[in-house]
Protein backbone atom coordinates (compact mmCIF):
# COMPACT_ATOMS: atom_id res chain seq x y z
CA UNK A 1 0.00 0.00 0.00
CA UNK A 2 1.25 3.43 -0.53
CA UNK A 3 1.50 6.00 1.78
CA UNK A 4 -0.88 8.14 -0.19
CA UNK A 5 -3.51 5.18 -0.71
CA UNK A 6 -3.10 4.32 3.27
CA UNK A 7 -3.63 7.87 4.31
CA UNK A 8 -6.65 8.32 2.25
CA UNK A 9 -8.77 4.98 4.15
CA UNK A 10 -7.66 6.55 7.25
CA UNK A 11 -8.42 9.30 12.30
CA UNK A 12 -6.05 8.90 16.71
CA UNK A 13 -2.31 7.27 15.92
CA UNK A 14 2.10 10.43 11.82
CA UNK A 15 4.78 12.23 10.14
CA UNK A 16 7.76 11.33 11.88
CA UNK A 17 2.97 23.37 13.78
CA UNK A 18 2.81 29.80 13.12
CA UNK A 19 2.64 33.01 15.92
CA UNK A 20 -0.82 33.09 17.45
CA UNK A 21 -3.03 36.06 16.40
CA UNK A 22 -2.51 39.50 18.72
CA UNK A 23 -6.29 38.85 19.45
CA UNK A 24 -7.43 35.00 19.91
CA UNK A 25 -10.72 34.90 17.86
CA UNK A 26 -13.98 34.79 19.65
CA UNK A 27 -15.16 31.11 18.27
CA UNK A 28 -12.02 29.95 20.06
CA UNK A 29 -12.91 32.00 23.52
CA UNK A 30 -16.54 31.25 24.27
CA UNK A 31 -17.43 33.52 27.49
CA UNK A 32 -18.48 29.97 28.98
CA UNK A 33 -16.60 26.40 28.90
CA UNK A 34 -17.56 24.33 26.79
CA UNK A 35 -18.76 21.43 28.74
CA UNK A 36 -18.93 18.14 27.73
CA UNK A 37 -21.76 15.73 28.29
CA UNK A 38 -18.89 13.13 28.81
CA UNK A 39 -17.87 14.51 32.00
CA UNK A 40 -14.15 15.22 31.76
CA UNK A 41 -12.21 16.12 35.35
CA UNK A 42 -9.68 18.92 35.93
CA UNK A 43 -7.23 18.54 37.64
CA UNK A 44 -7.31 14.92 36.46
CA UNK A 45 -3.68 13.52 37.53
CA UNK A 46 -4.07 14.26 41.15
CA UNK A 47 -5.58 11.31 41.46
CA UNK A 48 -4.00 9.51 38.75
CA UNK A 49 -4.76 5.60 39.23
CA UNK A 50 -2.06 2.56 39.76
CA UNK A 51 -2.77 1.38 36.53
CA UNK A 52 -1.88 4.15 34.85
CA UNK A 53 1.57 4.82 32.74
CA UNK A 54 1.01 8.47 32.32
CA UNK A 55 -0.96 11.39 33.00
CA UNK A 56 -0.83 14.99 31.34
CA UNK A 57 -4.46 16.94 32.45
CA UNK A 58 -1.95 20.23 31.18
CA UNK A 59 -2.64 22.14 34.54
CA UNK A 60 0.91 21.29 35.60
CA UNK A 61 3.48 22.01 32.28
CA UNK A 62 4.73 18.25 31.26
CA UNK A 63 5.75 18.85 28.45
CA UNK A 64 9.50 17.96 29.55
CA UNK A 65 7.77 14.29 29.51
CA UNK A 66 7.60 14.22 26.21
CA UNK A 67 11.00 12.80 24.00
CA UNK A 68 9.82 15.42 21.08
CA UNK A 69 7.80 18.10 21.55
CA UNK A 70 6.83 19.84 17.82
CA UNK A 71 5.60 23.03 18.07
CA UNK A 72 7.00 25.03 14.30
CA UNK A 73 5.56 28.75 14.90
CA UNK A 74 4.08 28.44 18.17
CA UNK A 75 1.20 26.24 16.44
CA UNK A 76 0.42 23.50 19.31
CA UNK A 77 0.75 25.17 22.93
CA UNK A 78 0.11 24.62 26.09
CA UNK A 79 -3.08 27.61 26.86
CA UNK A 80 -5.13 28.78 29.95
CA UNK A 81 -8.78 28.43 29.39
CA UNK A 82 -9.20 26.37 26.58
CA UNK A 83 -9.45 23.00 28.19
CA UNK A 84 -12.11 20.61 29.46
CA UNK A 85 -14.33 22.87 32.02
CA UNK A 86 -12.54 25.82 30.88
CA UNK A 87 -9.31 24.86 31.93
CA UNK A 88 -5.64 24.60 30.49
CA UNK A 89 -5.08 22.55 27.55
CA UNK A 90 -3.23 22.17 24.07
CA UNK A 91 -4.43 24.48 21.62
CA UNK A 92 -3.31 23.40 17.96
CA UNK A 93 -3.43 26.45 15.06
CA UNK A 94 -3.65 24.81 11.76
CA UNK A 95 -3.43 28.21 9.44
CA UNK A 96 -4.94 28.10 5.79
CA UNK A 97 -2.30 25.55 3.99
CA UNK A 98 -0.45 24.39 6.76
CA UNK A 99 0.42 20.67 7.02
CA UNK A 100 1.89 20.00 10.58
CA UNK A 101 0.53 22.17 13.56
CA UNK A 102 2.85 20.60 15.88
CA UNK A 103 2.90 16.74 17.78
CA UNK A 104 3.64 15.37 21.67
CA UNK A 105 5.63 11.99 21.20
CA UNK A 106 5.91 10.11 24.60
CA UNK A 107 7.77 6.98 25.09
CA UNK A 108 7.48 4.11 27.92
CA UNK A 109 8.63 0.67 28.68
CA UNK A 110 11.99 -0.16 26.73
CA UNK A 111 12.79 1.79 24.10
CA UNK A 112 15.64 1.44 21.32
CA UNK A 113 17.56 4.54 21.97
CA UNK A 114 18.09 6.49 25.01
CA UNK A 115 16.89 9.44 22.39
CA UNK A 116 13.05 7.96 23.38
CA UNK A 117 13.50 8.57 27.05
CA UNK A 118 10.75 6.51 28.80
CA UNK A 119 8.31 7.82 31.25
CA UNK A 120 9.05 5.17 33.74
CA UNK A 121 11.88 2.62 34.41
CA UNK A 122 12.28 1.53 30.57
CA UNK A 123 12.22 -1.37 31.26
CA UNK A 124 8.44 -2.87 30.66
CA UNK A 125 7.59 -4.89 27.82
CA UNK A 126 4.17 -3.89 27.25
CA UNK A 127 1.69 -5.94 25.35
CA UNK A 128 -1.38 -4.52 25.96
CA UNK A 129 -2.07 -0.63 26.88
CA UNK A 130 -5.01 2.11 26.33
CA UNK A 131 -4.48 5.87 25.73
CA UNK A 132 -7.40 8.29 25.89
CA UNK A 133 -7.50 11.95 25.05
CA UNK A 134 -10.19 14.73 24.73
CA UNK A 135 -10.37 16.34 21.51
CA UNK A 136 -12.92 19.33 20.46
CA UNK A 137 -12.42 21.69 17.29
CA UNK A 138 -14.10 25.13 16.68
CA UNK A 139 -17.61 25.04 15.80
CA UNK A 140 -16.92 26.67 12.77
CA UNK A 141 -14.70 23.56 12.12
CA UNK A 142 -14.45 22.53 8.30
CA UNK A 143 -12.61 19.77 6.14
CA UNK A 144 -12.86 16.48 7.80
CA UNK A 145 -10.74 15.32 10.50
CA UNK A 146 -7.90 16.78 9.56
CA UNK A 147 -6.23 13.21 8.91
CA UNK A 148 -3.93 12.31 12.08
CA UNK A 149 -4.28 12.49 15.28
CA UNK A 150 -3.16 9.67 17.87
CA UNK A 151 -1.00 6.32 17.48
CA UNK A 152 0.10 3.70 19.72
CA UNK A 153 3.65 2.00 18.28
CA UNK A 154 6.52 -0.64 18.50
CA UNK A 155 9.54 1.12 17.62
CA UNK A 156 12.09 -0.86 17.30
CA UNK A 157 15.50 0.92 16.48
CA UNK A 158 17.54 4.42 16.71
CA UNK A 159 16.08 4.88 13.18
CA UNK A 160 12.63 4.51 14.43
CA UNK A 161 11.70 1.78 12.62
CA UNK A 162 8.00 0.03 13.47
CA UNK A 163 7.35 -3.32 14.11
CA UNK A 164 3.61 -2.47 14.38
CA UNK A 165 1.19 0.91 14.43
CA UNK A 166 -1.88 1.92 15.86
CA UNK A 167 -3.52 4.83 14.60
CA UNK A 168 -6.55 6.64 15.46
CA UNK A 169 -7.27 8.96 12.66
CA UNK A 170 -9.85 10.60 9.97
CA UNK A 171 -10.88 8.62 6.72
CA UNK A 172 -10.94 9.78 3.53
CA UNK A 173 -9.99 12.55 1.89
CA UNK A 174 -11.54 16.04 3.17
CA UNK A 175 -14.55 16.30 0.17
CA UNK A 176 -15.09 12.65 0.74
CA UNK A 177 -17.93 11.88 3.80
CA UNK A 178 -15.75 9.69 5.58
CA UNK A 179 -13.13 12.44 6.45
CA UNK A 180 -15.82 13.30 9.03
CA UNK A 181 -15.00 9.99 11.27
CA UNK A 182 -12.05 8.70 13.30
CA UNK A 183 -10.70 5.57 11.71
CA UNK A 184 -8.30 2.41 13.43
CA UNK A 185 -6.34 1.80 10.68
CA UNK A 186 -3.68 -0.80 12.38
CA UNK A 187 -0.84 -1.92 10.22
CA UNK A 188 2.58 -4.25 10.81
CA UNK A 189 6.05 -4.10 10.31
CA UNK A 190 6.81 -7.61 10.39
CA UNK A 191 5.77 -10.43 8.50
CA UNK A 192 3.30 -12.74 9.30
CA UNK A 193 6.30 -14.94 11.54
CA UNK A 194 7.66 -12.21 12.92
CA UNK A 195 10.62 -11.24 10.98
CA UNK A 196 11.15 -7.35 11.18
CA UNK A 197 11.04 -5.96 7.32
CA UNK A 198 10.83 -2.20 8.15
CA UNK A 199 13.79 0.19 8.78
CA UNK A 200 13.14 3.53 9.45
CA UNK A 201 9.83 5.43 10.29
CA UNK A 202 6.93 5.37 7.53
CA UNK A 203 9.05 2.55 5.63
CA UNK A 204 5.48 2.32 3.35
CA UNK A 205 6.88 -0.69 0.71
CA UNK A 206 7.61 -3.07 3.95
CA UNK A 207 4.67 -2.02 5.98
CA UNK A 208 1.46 -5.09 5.84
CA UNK A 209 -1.67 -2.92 6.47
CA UNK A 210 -4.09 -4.83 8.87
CA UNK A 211 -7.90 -3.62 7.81
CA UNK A 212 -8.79 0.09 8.74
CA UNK A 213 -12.81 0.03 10.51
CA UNK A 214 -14.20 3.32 10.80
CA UNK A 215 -16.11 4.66 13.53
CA UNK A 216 -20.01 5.18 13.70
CA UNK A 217 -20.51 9.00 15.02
CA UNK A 218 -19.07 11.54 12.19
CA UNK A 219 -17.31 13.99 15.20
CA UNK A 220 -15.90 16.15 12.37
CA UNK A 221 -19.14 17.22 10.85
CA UNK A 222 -21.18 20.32 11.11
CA UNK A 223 -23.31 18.74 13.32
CA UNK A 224 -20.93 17.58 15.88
CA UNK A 225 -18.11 20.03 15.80
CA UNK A 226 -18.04 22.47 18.71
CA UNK A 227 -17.78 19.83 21.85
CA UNK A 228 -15.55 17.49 23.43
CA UNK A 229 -15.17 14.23 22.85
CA UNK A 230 -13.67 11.81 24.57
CA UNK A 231 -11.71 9.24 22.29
CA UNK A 232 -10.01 5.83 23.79
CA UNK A 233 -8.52 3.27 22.26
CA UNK A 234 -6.90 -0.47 23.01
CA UNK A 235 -4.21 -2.44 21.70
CA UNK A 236 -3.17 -5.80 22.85
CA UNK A 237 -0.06 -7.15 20.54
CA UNK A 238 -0.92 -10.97 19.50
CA UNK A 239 0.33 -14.05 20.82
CA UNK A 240 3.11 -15.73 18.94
CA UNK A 241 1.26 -17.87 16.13
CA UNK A 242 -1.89 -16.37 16.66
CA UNK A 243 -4.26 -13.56 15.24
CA UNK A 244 -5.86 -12.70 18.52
CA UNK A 245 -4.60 -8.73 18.47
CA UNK A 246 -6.72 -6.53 19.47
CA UNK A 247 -7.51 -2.75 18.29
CA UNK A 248 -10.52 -0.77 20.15
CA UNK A 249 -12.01 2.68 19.69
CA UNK A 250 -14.68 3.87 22.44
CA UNK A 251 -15.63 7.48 21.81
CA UNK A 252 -17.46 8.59 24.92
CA UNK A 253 -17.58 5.34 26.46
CA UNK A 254 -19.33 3.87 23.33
CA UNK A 255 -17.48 1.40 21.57
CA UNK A 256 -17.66 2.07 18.06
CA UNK A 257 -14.42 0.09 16.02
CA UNK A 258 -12.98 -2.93 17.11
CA UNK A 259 -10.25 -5.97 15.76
CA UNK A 260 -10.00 -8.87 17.44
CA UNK A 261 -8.37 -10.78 14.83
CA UNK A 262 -4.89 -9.66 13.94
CA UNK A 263 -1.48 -10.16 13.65
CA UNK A 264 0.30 -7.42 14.85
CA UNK A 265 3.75 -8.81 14.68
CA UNK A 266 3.94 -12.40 14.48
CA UNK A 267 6.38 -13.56 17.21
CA UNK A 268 8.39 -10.52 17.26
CA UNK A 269 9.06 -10.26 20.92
CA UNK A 270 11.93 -7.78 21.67
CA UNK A 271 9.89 -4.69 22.68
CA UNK A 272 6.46 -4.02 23.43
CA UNK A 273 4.28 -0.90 22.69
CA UNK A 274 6.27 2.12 23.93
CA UNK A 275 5.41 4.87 22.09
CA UNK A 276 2.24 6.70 21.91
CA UNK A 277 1.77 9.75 20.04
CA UNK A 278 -0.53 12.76 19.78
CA UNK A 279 -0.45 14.64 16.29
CA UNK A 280 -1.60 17.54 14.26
CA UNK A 281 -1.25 16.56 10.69
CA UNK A 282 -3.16 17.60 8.08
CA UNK A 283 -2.17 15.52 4.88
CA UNK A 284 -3.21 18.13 2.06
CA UNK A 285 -3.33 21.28 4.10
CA UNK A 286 -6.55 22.66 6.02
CA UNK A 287 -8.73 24.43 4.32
CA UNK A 288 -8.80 27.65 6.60
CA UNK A 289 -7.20 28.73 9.36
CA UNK A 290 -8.66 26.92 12.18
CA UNK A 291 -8.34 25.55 15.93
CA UNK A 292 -8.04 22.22 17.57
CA UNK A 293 -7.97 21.67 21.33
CA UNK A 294 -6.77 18.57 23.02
CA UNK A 295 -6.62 18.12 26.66
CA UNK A 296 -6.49 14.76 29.76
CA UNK A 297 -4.29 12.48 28.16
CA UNK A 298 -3.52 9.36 30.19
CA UNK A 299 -1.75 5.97 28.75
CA UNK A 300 -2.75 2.72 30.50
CA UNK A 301 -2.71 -0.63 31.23
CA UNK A 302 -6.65 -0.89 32.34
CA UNK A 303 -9.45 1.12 31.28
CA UNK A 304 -9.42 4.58 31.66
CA UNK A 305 -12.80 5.87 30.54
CA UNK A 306 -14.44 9.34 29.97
CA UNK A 307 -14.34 11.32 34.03
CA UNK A 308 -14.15 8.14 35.27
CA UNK A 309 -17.68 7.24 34.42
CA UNK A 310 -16.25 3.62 33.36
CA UNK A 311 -14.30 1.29 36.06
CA UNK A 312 -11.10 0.47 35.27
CA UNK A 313 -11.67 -2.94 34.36
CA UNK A 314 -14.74 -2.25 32.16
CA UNK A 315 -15.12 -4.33 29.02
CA UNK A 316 -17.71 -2.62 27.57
CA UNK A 317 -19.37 -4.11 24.46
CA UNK A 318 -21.66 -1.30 24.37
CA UNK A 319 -22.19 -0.32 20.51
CA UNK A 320 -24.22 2.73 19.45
């Protein structure tokens, strides 16, 4: 597949951001929070759970966390009052054109080059984790999904090859009606044994894509731009010889794509999922000059949910 052909079935999980306006524009300042009916907390990692790898609810400045922080022009910062509840969160500036409006790339668990400086010990092999952000873009919002946004990873050398990805992105390109969705859109870097056949980042011509499945709720339309939504997704890596992986999207608690068939990466074994990042973009260019806001990011090895509404251990099957 090429990488024009894979970017065009695609949401959050990819290449591997200009000054702010003197005056922020009123669509990106409402005079009251936007609240979500998903029930996001502030102040979100003071209570951060066990379970959990990492927390960033952006009220405390982690960005230091993070082994690359992309922010070209000042285009994805860290900004009071534009959060969940009206609190601080990453505001992302895509101006009329612009491609990339900045990325946070955090790494866990062992990684291949002290470059990828883990969150914890770096020493975890992890098979099986969950990320979930909150995402909401202007109400005057327009073009799609703007292509990427999240993606869980095995990376697997200094030159960043992947033995397996997990993005969570939009579909289709922005005139076509499934730019308005998140996609999973999971794809290997091994072959079906194991053997590693990628080696460096986006290597396209070695890359097996797994089977994208798009979402049911079109969170980029006119209809549903303007609010928060809460976006979570699973990944457990197969067992060696089997297609059992798994690749889940819940978007506010609803579970709306799943996989539960794949083989991520054979019986590659030598690192687990360690890499998890959060992007901003935008394949051909957004249309206009527009905002995206992005706040309560936690990685995990349990559940997370939307405020907590969903126990840790929730399994969910709930499809709407």
């Amino acid at each position: 597949m090429t990488e024009s052909t894979a970017f065009t079935v695609l949401i959050a999980l990819s290449a591997l951001v200009g000054t702010l306006p003197a005056q922020t524009p009123a669509l990106t300042t409402p005079a009251l929070p936007v609240i979500a009916s998903n029930n996001p907390v502030v102040h979100e990692c003071d209570a951060a759970k066990p379970e959990w790898i990492f927390c960033d609810d952006f009220e405390t400045n982690r960005l230091v966390s993070y082994f690359e922080y992309s922010h070209r022009d000042s285009s994805f910062e860290l900004t009071d009052s534009i959060g969940v509840r009206g609190s601080s969160g990453m505001r992302a500036h895509f101006r009329k054109g612009q491609v990339d409006a900045g990325s946070l790339k955090l790494a866990f668990g062992k990684t291949p080059t002290p470059y990828m400086h883990p969150v914890d010990s770096g020493t975890a092999i992890y098979r099986d984790i969950y990320w979930r952000l909150y995402v909401r873009d202007d109400s005057t919002w327009t073009g799609g999904g703007g292509d990427k946004l999240s993606r869980a990873q095995v990376l697997v050398s200094p030159a960043w090859a992947q033995a397996m990805g997990a993005p969570v992105w939009s579909g289709g390109a922005d005139a076509q009606p499934g730019a308005n969705y998140l996609v999973i859109d999971p794809y290997s870097g091994t072959n079906a044994a194991g053997d590693l056949q990628t080696t460096t980042y986006n290597d396209f011509p070695h890359l097996r894509w797994l089977g994208a499945v798009r979402a049911r709720t079109p969170i980029f339309d006119q209809s549903h731009v303007g609010k928060w939504y809460c976006a979570e997704a699973h990944v457990r890596l197969n067992d060696a010889g089997a297609s059992n992986g798994v690749f889940e999207l819940w978007i506010d608690d609803y579970l709306e794509a799943r996989h539960t068939d794949l083989n991520w990466l054979g019986s590659f074994a030598g690192y687990g999922i360690n890499t998890v990042f959060l992007e901003n973009y935008w394949n051909a260019g957004s249309p206009v000059d527009q905002y995206r806001y992005i706040d309560n990011f936690v990685v995990s090895t349990q559940r997370i949910g939307c405020g907590r509404l969903v126990p840790a251990d929730s399994t969910s099957q709930i499809i709407r």
